[in-house]
N, C-alpha and C. Protein backbone atom coordinates (compact mmCIF):
# COMPACT_ATOMS: atom_id res chain seq x y z
N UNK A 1 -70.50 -16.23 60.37
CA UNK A 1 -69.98 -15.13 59.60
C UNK A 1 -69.57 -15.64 58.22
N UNK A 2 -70.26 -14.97 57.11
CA UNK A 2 -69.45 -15.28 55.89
C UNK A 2 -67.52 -14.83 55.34
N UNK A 3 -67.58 -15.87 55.21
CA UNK A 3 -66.32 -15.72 55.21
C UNK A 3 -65.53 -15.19 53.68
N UNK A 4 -66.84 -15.48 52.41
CA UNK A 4 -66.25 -14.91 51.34
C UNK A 4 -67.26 -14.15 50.66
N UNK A 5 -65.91 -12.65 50.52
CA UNK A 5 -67.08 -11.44 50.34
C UNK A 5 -67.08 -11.30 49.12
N UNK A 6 -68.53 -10.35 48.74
CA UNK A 6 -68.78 -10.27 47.45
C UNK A 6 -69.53 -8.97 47.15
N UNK A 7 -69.10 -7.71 46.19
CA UNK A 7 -70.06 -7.10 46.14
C UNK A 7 -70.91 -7.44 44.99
N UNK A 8 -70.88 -7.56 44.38
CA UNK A 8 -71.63 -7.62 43.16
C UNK A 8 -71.05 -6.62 42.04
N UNK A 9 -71.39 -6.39 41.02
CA UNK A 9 -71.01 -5.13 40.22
C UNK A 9 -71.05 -4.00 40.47
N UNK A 10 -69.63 -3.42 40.85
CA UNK A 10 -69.11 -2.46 41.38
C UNK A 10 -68.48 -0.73 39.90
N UNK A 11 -69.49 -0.32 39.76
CA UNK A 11 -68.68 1.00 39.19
C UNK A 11 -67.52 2.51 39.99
N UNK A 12 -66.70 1.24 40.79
CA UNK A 12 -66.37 2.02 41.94
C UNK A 12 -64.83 2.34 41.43
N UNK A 13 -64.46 4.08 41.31
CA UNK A 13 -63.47 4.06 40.51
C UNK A 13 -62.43 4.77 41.67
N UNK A 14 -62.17 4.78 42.87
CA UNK A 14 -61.52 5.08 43.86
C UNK A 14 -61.87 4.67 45.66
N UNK A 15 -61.43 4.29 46.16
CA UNK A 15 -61.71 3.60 47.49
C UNK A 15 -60.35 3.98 48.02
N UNK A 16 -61.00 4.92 49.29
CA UNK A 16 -60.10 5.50 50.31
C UNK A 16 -60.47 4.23 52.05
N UNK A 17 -59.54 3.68 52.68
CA UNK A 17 -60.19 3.36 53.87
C UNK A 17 -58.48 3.57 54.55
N UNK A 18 -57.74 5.03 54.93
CA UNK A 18 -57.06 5.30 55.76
C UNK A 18 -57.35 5.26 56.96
N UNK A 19 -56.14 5.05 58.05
CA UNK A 19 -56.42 5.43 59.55
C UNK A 19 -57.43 4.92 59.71
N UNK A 20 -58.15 3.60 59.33
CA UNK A 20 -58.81 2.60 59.80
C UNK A 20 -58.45 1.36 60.78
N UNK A 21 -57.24 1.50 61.43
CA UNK A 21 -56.91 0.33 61.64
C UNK A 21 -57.30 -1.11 61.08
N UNK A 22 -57.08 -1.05 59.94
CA UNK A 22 -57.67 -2.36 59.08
C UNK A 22 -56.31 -3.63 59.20
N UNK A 23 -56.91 -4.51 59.25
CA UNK A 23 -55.85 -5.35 59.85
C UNK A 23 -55.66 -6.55 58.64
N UNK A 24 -54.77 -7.04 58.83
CA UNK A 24 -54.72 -8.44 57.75
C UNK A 24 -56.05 -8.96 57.05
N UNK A 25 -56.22 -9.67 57.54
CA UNK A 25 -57.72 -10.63 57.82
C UNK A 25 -58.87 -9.65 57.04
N UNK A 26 -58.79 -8.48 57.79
CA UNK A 26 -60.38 -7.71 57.25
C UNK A 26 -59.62 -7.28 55.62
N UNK A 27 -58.14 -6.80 55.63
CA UNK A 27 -57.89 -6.46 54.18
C UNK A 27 -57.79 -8.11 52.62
N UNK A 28 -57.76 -8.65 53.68
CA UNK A 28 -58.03 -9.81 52.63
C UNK A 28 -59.54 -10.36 52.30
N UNK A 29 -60.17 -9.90 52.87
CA UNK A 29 -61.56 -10.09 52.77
C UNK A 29 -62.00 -8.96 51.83
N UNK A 30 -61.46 -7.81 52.13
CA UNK A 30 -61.91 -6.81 51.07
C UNK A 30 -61.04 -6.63 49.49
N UNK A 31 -60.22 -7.01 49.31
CA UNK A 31 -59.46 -7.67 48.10
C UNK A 31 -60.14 -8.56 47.63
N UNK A 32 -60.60 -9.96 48.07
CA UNK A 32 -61.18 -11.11 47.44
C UNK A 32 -62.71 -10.59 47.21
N UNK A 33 -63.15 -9.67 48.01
CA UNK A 33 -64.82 -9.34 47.20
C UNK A 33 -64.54 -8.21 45.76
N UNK A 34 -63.07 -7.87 46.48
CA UNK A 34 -63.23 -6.49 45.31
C UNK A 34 -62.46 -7.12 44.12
N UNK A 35 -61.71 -8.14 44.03
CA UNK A 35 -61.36 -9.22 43.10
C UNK A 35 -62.59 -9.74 42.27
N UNK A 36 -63.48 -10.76 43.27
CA UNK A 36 -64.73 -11.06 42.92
C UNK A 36 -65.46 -10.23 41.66
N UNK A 37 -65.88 -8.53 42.09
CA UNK A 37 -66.37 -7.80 41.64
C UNK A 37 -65.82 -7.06 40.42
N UNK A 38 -64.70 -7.19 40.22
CA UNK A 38 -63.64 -6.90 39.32
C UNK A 38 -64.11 -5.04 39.17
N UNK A 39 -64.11 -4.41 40.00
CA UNK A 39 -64.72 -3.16 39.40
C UNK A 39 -63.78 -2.08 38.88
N UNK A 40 -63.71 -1.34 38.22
CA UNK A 40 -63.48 -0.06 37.43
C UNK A 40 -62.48 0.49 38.56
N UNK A 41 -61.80 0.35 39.21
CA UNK A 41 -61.08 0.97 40.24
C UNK A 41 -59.93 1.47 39.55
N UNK A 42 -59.56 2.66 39.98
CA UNK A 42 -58.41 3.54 39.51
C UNK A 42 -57.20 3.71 40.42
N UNK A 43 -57.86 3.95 41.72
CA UNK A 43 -56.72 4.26 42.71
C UNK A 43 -57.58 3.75 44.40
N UNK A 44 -56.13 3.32 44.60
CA UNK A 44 -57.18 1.92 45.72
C UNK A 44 -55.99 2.78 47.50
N UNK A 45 -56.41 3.29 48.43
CA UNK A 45 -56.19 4.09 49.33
C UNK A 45 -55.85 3.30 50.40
N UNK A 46 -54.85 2.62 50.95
CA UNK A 46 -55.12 1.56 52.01
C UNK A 46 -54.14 2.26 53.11
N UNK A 47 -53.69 3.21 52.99
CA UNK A 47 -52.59 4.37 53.91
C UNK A 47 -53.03 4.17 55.64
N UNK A 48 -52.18 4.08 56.52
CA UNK A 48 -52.11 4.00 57.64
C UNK A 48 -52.98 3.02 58.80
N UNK A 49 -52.49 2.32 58.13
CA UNK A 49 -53.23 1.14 58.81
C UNK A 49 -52.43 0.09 59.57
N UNK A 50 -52.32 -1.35 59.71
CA UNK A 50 -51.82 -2.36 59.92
C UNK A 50 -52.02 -3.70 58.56
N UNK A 51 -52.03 -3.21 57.96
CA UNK A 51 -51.81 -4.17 56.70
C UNK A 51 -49.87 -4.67 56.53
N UNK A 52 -50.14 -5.97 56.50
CA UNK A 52 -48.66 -6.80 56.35
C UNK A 52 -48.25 -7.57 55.60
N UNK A 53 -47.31 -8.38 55.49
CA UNK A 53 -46.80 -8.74 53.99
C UNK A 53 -47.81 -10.24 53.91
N UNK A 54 -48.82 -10.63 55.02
CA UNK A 54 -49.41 -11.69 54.68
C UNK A 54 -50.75 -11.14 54.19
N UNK A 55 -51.24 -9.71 53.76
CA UNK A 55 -52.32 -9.44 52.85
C UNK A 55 -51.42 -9.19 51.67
N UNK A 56 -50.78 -9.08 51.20
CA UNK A 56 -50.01 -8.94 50.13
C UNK A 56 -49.95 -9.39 48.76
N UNK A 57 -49.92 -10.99 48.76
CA UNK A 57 -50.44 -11.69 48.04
C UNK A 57 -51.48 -11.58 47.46
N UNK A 58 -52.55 -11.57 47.89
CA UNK A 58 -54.06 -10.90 47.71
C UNK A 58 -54.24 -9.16 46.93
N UNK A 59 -53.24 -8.95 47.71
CA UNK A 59 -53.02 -7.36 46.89
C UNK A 59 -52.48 -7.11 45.59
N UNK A 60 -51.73 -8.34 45.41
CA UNK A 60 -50.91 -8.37 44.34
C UNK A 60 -51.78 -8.88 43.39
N UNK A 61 -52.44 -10.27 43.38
CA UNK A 61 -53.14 -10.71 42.41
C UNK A 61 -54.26 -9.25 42.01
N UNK A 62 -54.93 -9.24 43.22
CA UNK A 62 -56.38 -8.31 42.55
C UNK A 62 -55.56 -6.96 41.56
N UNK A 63 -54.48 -6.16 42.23
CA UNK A 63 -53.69 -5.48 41.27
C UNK A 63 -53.29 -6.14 39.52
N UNK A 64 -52.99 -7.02 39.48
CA UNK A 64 -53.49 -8.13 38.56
C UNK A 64 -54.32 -7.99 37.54
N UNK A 65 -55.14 -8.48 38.09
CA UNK A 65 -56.72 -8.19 37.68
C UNK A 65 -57.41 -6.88 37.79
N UNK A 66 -56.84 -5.91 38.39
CA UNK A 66 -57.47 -4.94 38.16
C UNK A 66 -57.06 -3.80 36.99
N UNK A 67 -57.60 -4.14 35.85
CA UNK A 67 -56.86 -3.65 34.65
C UNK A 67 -57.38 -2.06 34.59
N UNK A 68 -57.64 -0.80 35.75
CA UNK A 68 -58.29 0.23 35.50
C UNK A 68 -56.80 1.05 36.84
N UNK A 69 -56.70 -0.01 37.31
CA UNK A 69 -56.09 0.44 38.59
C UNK A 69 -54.62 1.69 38.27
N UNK A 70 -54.45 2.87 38.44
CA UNK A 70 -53.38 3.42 38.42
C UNK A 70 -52.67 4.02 39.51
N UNK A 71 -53.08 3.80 40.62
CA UNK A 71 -52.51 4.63 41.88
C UNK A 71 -52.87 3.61 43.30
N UNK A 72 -52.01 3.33 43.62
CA UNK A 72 -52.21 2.16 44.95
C UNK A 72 -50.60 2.91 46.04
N UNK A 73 -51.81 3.35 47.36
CA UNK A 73 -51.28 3.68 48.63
C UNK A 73 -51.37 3.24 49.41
N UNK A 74 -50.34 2.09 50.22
CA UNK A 74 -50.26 1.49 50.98
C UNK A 74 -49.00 2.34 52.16
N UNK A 75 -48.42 3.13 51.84
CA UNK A 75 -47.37 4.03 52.59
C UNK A 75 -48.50 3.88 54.47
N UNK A 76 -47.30 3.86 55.34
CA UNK A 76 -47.51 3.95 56.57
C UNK A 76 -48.30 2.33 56.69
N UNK A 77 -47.95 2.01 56.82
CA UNK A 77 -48.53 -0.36 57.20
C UNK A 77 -47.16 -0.80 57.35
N UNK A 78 -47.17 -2.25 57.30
CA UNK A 78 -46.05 -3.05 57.99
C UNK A 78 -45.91 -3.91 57.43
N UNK A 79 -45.59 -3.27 55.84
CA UNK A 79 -45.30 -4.13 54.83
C UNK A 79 -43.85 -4.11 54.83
N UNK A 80 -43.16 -5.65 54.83
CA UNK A 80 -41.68 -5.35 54.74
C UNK A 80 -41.36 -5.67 52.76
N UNK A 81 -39.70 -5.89 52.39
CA UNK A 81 -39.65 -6.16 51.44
C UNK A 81 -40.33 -7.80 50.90
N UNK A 82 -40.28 -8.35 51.56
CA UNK A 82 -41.01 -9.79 51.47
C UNK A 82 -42.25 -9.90 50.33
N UNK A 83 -43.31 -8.28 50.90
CA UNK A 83 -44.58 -8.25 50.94
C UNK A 83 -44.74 -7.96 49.71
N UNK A 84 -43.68 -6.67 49.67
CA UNK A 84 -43.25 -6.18 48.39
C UNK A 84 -43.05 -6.37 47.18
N UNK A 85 -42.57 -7.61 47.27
CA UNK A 85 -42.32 -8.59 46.20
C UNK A 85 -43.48 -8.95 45.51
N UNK A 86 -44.16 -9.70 46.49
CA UNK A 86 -45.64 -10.08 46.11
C UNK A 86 -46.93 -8.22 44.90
N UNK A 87 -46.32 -7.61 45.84
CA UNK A 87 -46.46 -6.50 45.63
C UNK A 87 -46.46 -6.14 44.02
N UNK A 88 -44.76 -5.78 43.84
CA UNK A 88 -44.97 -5.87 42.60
C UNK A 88 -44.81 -6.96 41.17
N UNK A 89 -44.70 -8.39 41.70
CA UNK A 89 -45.17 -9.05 40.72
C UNK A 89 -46.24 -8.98 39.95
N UNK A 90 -47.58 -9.16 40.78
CA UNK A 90 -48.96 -8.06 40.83
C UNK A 90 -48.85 -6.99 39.86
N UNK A 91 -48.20 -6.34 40.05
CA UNK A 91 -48.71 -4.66 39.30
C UNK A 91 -47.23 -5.03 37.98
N UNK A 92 -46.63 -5.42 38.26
CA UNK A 92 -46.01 -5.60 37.02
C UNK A 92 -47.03 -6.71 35.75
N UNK A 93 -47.65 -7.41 35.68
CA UNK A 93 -48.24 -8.16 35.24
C UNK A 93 -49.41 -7.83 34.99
N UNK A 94 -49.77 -6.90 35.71
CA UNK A 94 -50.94 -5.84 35.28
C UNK A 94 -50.61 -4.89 34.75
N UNK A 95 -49.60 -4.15 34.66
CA UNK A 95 -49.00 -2.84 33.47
C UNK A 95 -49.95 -1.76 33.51
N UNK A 96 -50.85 -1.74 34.47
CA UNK A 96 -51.49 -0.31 34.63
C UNK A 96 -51.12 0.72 35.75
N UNK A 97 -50.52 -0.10 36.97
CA UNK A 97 -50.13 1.13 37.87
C UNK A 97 -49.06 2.04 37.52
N UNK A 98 -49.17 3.28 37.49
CA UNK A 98 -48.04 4.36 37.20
C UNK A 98 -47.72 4.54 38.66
N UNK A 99 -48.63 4.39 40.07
CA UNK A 99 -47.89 5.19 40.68
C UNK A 99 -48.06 4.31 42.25
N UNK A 100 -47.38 3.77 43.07
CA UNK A 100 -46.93 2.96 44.21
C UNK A 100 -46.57 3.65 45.58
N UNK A 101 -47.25 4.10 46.16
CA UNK A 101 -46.25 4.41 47.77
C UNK A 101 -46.39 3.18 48.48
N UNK A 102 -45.45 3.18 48.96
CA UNK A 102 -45.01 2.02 50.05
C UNK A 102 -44.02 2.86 51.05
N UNK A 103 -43.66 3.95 50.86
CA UNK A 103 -42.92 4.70 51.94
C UNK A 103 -43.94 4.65 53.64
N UNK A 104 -42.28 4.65 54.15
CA UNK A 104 -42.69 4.40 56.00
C UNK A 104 -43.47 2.87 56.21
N UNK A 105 -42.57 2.34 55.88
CA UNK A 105 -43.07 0.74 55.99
C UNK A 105 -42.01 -0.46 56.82
């Protein structure tokens, strides 16, 4: 199994994957390709899942780097304040997100 993902050049300006049960592991794999790909993303949908404060890090940088990004939903996962942190160091340093749920966490 490859272990580091990649799409290639991505004009992808919203990505919904709710009520996926997406778990750590698979959300850090999809951060580091969508890092990789640096694409046009506006608002990134990661709502009701199992994502935790050890994809976080990963969330934070690509927020980072993602200089298009304005809307990131992570509300309903099992992110504590820890994760959070990581969280918004990330989007502070990127100065494009206006808007954050993390409610029910």
């Amino acid at each position: 199994m490859e272990t580091n993902a990649s799409f290639g050049s991505l004009d992808l300006r919203e990505l919904t994957i709710s009520n996926s049960k997406l778990i750590d592991s698979t959300s850090i794999r999809l951060m580091e390709g969508l890092k990789n790909s640096n694409p046009c993303l506006r608002e990134l949908d990661l709502s009701h899942n199992k994502i935790s404060d050890r994809s976080c890090k990963i969330l934070g940088d690509f927020c980072e780097l993602a200089y298009f990004i304005v809307k990131v939903n992570l509300k309903w996962n099992q992110i504590s304040s820890k994760g959070a942190i990581h969280l918004f160091e990330g989007l502070y340093k990127g100065k494009t997100c206006k808007n954050l749920d993390l409610s029910y966490n």
